[in-house]
PDB file of N, CA and C in Angstrom:
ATOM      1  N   UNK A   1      -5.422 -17.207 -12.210  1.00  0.00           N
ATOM      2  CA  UNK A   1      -4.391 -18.042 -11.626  1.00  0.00           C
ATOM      3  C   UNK A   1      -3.438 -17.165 -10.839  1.00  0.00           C
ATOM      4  N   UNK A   2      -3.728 -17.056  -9.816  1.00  0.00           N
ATOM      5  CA  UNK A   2      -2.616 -16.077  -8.630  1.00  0.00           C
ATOM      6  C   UNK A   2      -1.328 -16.781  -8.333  1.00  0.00           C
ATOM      7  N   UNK A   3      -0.231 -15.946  -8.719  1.00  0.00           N
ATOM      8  CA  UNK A   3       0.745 -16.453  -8.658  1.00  0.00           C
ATOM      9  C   UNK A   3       1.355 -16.036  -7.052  1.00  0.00           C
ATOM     10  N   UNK A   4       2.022 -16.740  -6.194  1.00  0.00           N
ATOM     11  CA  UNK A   4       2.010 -16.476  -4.811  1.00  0.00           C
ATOM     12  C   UNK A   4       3.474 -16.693  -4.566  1.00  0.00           C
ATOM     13  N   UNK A   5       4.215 -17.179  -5.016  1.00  0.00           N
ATOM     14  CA  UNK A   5       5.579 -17.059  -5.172  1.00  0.00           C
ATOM     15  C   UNK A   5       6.545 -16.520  -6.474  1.00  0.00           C
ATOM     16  N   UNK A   6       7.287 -15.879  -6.597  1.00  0.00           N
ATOM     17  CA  UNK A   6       8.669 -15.522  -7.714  1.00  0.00           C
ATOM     18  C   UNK A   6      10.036 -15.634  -6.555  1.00  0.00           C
ATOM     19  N   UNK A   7      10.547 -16.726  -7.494  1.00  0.00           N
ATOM     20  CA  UNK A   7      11.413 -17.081  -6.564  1.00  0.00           C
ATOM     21  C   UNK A   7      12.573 -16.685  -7.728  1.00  0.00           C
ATOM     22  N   UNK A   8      13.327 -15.140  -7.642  1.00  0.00           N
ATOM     23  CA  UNK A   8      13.990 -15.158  -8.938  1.00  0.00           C
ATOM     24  C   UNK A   8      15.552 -15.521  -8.609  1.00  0.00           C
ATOM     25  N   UNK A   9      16.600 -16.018  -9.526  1.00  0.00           N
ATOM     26  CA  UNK A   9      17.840 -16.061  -9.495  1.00  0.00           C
ATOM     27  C   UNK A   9      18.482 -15.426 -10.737  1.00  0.00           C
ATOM     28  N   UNK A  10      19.690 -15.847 -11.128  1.00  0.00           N
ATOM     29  CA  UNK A  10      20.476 -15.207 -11.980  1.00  0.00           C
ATOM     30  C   UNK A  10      20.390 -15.414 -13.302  1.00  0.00           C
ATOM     31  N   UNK A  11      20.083 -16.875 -12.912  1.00  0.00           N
ATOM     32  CA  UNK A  11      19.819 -17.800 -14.314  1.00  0.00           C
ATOM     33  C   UNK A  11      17.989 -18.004 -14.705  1.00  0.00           C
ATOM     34  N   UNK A  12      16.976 -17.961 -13.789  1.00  0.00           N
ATOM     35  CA  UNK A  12      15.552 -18.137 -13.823  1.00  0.00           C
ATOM     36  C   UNK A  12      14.940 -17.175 -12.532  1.00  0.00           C
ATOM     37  N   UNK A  13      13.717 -17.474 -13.266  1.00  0.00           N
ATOM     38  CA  UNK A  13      12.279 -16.983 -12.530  1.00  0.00           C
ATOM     39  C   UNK A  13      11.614 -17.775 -12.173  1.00  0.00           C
ATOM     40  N   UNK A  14      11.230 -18.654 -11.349  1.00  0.00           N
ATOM     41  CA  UNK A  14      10.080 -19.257 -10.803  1.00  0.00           C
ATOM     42  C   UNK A  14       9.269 -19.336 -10.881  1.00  0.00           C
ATOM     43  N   UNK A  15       7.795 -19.482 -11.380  1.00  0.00           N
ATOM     44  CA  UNK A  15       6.747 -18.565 -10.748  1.00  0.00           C
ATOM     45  C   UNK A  15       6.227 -20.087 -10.067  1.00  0.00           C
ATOM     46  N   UNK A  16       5.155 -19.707  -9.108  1.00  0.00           N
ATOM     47  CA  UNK A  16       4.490 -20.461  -8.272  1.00  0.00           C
ATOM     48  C   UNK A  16       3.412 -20.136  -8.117  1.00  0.00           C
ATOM     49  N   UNK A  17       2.308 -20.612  -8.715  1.00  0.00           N
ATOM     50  CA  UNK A  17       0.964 -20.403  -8.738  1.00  0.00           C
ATOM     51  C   UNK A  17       0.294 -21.470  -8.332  1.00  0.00           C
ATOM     52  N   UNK A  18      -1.374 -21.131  -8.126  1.00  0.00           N
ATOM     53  CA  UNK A  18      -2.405 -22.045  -7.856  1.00  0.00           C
ATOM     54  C   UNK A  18      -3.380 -21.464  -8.895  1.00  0.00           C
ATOM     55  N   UNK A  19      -4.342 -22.982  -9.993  1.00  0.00           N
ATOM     56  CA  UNK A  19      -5.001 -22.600 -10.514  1.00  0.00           C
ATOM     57  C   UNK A  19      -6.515 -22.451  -9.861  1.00  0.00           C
ATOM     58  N   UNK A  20      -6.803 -21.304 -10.913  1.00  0.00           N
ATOM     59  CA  UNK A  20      -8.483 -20.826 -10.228  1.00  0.00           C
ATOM     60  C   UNK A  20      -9.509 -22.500 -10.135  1.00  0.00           C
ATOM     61  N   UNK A  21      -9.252 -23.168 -11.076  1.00  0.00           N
ATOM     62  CA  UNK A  21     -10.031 -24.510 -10.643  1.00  0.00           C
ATOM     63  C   UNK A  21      -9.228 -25.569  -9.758  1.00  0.00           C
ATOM     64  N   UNK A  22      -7.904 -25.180  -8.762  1.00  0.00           N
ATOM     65  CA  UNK A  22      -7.736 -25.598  -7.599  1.00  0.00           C
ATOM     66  C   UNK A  22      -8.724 -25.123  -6.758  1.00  0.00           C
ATOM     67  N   UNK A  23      -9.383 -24.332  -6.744  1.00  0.00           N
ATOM     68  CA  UNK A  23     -10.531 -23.736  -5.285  1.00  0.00           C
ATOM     69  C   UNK A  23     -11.096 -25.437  -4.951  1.00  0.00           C
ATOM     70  N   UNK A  24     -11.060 -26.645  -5.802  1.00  0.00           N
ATOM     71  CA  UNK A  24     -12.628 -27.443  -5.998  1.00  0.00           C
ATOM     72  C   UNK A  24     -11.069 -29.159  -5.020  1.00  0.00           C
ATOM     73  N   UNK A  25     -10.100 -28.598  -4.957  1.00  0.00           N
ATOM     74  CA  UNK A  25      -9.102 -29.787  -4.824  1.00  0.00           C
ATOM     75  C   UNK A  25      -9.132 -29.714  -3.295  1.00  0.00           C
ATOM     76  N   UNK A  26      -8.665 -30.351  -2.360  1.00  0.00           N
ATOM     77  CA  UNK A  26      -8.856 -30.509  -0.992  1.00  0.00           C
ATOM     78  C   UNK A  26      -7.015 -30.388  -0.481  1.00  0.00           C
ATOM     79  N   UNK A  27      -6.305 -31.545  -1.110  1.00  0.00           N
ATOM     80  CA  UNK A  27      -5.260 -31.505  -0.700  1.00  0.00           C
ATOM     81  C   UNK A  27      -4.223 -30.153  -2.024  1.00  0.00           C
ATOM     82  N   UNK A  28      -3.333 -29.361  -0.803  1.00  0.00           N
ATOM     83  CA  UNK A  28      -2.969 -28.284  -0.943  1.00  0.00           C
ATOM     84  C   UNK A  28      -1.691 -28.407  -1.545  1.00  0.00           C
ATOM     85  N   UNK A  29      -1.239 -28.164  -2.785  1.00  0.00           N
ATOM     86  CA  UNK A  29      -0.025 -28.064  -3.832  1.00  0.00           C
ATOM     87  C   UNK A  29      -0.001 -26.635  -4.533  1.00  0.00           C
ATOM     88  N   UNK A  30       1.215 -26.119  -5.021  1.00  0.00           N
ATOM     89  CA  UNK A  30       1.184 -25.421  -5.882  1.00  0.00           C
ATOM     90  C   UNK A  30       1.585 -26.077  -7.750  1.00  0.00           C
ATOM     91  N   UNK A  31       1.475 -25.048  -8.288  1.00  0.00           N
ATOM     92  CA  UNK A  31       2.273 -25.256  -9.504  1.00  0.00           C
ATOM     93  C   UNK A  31       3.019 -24.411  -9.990  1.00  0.00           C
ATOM     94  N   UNK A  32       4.600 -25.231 -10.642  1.00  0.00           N
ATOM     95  CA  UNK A  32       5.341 -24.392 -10.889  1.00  0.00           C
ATOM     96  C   UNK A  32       6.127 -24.243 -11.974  1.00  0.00           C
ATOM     97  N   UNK A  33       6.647 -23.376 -12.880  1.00  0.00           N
ATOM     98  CA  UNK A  33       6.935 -23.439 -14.204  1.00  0.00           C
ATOM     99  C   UNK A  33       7.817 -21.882 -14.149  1.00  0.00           C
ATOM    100  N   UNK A  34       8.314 -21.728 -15.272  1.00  0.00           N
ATOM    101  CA  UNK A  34       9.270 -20.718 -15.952  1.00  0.00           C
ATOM    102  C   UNK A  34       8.589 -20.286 -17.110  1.00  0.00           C
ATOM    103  N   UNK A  35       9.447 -19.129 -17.689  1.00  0.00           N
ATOM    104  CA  UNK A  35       8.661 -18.445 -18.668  1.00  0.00           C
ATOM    105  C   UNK A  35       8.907 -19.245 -19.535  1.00  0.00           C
ATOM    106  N   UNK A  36       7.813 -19.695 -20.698  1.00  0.00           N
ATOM    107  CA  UNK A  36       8.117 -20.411 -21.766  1.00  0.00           C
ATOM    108  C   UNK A  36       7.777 -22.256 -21.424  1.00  0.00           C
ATOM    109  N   UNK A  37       7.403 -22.121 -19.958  1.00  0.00           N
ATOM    110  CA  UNK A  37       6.953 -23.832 -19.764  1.00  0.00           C
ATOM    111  C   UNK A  37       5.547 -23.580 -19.769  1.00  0.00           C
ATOM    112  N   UNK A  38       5.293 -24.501 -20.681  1.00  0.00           N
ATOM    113  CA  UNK A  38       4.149 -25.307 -21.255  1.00  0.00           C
ATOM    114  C   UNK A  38       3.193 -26.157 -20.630  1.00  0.00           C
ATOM    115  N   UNK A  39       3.822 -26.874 -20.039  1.00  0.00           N
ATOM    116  CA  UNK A  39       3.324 -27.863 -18.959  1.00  0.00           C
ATOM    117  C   UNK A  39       4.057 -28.088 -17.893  1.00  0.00           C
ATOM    118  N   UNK A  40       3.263 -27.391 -16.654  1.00  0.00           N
ATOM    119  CA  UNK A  40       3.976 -27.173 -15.451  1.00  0.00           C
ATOM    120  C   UNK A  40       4.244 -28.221 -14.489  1.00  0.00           C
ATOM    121  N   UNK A  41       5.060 -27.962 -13.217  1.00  0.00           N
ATOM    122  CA  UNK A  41       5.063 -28.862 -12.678  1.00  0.00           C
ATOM    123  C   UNK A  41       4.080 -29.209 -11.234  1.00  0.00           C
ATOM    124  N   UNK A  42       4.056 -30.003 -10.675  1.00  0.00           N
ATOM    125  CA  UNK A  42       2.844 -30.078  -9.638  1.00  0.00           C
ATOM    126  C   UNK A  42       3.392 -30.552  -8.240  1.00  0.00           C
ATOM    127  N   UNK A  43       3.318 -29.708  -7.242  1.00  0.00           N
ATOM    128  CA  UNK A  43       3.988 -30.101  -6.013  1.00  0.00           C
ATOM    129  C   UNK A  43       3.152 -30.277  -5.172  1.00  0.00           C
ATOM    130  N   UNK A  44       2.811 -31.705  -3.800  1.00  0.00           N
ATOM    131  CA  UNK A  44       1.891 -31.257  -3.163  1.00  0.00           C
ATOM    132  C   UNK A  44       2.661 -30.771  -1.831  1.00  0.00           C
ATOM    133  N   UNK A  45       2.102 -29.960  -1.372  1.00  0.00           N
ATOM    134  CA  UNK A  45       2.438 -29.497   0.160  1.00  0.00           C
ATOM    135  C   UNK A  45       1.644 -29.644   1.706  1.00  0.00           C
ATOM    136  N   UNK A  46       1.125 -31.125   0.736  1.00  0.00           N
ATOM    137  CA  UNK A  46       0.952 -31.589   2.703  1.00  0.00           C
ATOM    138  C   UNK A  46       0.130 -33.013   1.980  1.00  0.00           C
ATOM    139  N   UNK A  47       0.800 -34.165   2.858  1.00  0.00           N
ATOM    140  CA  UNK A  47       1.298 -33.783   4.131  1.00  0.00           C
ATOM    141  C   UNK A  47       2.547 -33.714   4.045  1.00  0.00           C
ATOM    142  N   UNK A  48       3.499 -33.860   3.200  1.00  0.00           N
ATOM    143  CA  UNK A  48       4.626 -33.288   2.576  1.00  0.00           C
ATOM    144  C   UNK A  48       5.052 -33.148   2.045  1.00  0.00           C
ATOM    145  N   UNK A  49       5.981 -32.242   1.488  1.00  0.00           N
ATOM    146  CA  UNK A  49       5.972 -31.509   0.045  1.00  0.00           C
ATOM    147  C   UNK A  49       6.911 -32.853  -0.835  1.00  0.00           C
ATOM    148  N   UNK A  50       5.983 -33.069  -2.057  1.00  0.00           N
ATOM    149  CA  UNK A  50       6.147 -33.903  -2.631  1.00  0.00           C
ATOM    150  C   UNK A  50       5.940 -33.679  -4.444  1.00  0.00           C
ATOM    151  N   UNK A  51       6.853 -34.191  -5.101  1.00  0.00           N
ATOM    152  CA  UNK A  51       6.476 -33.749  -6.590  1.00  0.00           C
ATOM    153  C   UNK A  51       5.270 -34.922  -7.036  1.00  0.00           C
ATOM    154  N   UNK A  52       4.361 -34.168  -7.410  1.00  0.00           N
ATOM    155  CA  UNK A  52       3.178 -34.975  -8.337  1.00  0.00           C
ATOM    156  C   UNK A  52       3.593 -35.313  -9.719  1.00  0.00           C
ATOM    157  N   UNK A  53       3.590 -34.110 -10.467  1.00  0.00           N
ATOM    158  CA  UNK A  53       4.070 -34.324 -11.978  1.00  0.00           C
ATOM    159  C   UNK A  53       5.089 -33.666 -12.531  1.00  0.00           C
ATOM    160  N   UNK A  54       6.185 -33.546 -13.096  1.00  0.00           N
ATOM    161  CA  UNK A  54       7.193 -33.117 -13.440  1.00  0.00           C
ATOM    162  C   UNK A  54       7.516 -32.100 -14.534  1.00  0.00           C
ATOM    163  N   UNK A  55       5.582 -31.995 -15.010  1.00  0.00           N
ATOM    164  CA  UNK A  55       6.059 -31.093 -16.408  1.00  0.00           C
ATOM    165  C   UNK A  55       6.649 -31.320 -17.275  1.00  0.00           C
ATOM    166  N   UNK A  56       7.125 -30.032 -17.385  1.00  0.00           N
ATOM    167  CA  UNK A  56       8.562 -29.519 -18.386  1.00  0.00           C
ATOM    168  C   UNK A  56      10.025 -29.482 -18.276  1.00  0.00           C
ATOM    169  N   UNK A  57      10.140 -29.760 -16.678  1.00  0.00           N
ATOM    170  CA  UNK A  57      10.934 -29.239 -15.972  1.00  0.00           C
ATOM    171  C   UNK A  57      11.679 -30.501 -16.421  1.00  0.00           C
ATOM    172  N   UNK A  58      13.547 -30.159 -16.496  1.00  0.00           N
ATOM    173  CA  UNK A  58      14.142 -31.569 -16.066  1.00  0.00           C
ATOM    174  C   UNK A  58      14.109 -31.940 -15.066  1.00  0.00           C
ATOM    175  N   UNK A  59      15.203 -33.191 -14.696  1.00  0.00           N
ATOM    176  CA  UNK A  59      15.155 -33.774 -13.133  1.00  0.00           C
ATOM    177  C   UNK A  59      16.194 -32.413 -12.594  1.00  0.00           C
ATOM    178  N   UNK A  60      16.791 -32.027 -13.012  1.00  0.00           N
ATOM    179  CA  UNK A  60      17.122 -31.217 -12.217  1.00  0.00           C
ATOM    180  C   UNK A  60      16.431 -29.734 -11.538  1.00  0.00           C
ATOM    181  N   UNK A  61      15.919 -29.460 -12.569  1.00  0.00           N
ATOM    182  CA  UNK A  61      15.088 -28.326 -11.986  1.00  0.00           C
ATOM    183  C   UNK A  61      13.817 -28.583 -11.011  1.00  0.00           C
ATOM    184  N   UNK A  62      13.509 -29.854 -11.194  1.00  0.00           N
ATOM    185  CA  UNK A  62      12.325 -30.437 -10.251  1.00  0.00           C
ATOM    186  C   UNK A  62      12.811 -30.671  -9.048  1.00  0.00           C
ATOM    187  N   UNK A  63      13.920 -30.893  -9.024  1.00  0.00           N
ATOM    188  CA  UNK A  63      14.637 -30.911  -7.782  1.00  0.00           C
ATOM    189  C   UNK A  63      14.907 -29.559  -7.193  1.00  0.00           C
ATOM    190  N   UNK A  64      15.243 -28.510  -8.254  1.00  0.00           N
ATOM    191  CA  UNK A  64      15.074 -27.483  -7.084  1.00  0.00           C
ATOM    192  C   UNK A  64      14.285 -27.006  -7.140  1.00  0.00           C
ATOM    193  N   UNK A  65      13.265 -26.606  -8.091  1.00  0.00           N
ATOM    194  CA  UNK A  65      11.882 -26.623  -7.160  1.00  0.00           C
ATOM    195  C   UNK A  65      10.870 -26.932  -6.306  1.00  0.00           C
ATOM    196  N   UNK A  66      11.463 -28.199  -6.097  1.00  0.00           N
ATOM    197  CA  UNK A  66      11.145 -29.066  -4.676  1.00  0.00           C
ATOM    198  C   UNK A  66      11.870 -28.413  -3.415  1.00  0.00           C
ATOM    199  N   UNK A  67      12.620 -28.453  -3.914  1.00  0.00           N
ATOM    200  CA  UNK A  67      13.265 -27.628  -2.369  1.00  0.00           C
ATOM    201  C   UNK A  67      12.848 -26.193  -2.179  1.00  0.00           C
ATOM    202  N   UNK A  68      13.281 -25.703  -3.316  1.00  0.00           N
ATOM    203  CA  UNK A  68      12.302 -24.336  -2.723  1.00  0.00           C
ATOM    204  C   UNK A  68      10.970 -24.442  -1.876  1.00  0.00           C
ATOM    205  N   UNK A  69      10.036 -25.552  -2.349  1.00  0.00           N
ATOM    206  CA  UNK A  69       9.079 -25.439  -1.778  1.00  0.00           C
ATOM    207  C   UNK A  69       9.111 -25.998  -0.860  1.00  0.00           C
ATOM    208  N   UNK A  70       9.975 -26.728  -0.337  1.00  0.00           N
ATOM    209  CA  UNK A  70      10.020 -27.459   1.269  1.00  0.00           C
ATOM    210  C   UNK A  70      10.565 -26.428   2.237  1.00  0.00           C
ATOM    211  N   UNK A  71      11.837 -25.286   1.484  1.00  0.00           N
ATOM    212  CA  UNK A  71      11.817 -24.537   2.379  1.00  0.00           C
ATOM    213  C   UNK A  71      10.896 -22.962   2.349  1.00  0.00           C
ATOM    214  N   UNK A  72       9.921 -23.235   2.276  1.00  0.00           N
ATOM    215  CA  UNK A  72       8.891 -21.784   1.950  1.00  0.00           C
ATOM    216  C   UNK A  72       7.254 -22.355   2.325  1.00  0.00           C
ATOM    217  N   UNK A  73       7.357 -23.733   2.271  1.00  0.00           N
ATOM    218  CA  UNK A  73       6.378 -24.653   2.468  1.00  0.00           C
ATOM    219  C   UNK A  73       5.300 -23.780   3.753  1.00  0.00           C
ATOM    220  N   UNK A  74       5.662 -23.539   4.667  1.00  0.00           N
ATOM    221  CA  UNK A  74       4.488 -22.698   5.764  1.00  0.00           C
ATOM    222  C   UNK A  74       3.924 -21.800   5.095  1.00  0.00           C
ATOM    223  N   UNK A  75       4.621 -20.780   4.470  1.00  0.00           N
ATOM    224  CA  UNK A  75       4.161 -19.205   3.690  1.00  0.00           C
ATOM    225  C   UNK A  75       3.560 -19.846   2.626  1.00  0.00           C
ATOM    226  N   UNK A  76       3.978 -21.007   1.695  1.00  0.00           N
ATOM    227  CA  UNK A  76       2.772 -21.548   0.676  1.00  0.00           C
ATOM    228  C   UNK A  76       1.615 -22.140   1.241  1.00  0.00           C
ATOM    229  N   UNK A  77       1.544 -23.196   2.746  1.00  0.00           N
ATOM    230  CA  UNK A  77       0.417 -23.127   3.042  1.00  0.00           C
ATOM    231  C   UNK A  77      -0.592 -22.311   3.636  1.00  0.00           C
ATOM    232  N   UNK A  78       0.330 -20.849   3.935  1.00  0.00           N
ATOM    233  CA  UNK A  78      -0.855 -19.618   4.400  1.00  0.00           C
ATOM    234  C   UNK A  78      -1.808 -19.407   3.286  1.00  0.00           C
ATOM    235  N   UNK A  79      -0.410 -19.363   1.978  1.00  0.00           N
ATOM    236  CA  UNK A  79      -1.459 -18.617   1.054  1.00  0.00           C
ATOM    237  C   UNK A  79      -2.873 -19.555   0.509  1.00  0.00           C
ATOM    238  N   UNK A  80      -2.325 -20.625   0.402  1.00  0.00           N
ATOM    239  CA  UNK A  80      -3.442 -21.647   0.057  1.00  0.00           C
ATOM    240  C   UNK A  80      -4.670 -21.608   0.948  1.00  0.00           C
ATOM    241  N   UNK A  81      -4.349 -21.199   1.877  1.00  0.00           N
ATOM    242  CA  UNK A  81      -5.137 -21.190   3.137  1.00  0.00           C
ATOM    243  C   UNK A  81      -6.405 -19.576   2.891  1.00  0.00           C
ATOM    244  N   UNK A  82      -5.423 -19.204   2.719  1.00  0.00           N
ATOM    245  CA  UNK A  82      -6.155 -17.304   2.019  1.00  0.00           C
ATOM    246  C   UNK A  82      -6.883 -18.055   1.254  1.00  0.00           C
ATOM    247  N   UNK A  83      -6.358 -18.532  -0.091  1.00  0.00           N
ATOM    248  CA  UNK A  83      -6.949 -18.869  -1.421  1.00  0.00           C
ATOM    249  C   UNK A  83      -8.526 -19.542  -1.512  1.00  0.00           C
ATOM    250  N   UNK A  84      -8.322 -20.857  -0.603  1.00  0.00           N
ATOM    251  CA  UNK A  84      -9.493 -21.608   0.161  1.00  0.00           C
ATOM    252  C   UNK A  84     -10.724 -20.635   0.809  1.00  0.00           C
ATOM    253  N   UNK A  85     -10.136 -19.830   1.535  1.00  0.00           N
ATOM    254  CA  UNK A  85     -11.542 -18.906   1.935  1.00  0.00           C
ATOM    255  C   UNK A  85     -11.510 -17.470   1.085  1.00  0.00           C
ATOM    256  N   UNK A  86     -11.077 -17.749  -0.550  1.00  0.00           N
ATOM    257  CA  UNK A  86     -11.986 -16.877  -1.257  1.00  0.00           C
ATOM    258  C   UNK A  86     -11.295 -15.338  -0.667  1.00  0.00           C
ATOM    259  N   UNK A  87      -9.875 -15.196  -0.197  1.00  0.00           N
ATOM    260  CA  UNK A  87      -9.627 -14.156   0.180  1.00  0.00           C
ATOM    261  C   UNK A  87      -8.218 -13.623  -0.727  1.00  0.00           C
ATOM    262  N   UNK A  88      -7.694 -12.440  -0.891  1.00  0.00           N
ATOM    263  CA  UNK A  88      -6.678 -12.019  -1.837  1.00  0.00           C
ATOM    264  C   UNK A  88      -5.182 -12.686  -1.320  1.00  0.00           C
ATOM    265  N   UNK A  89      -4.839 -13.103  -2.248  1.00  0.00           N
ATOM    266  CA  UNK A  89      -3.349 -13.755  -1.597  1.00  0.00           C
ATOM    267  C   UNK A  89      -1.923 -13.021  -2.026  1.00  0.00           C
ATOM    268  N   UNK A  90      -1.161 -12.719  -1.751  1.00  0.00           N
ATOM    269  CA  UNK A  90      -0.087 -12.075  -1.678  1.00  0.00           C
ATOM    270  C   UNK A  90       1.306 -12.330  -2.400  1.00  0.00           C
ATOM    271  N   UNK A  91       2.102 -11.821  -3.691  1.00  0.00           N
ATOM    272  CA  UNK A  91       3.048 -12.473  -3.815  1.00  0.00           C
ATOM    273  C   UNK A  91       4.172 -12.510  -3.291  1.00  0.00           C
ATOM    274  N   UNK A  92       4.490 -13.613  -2.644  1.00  0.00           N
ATOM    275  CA  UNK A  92       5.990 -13.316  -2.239  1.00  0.00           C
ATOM    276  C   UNK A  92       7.175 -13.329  -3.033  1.00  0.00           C
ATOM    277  N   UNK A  93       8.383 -12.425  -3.265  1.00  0.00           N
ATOM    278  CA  UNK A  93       9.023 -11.994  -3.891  1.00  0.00           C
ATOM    279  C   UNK A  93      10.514 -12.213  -2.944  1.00  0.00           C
ATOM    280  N   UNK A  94      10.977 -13.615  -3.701  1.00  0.00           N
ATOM    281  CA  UNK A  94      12.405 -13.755  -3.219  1.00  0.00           C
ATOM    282  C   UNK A  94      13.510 -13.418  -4.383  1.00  0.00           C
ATOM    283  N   UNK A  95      14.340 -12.944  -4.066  1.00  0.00           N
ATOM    284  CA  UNK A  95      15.672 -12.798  -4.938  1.00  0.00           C
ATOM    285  C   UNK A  95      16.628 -13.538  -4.765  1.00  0.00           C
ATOM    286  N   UNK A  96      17.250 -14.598  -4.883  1.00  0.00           N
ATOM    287  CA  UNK A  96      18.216 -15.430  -4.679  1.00  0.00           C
ATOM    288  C   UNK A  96      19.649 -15.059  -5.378  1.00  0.00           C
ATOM    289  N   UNK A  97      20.781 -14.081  -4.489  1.00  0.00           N
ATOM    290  CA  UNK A  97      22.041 -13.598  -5.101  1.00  0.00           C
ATOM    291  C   UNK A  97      23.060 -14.738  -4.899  1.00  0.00           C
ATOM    292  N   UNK A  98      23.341 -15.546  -5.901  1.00  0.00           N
ATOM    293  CA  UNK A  98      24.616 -16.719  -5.710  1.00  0.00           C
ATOM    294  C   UNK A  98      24.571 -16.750  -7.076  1.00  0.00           C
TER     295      UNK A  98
END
């Protein structure tokens, strides 16, 4: 499961992954969770970034992990795009200071 985003802040870590049995899904989402979530959450990113399932997450954190991914949304569909043709994908590493 390649994780392709850490989107870290003061208070959390992000992570943003795609699972290895996404290769077999057509339309392009990540998933996203914190250390210690159980059941993640499911975003799709096209044809626009939209929450599927909510997890673990409250409404609030689904909310900003929605936005994160609306604004990062191009660089998540490169990587998906890597991922799809079976090629190494890259993590991107944001730090968020507020």
């Amino acid at each position: 499961m390649p994780k392709i985003l850490l989107y870290i802040t003061a208070k959390v870590i992000w992570s943003f992954l795609f699972w290895n049995t996404d290769y077999n899904e057509k339309r392009a989402h990540v998933h996203v969770g914190k250390r210690s979530t159980e059941h993640l959450c499911k975003i799709w990113l096209e044809p626009v970034v939209e929450l599927d399932k909510q997890g673990d997450l409250t409404d609030a954190q689904a909310k900003e992990v929605l936005e994160i991914a609306k604004q990062y949304r191009e660089r998540l569909l490169s990587q998906w795009s890597l991922f799809k043709q079976g090629k190494p994908v890259r993590i991107i590493k944001v730090k968020k200071t507020k």
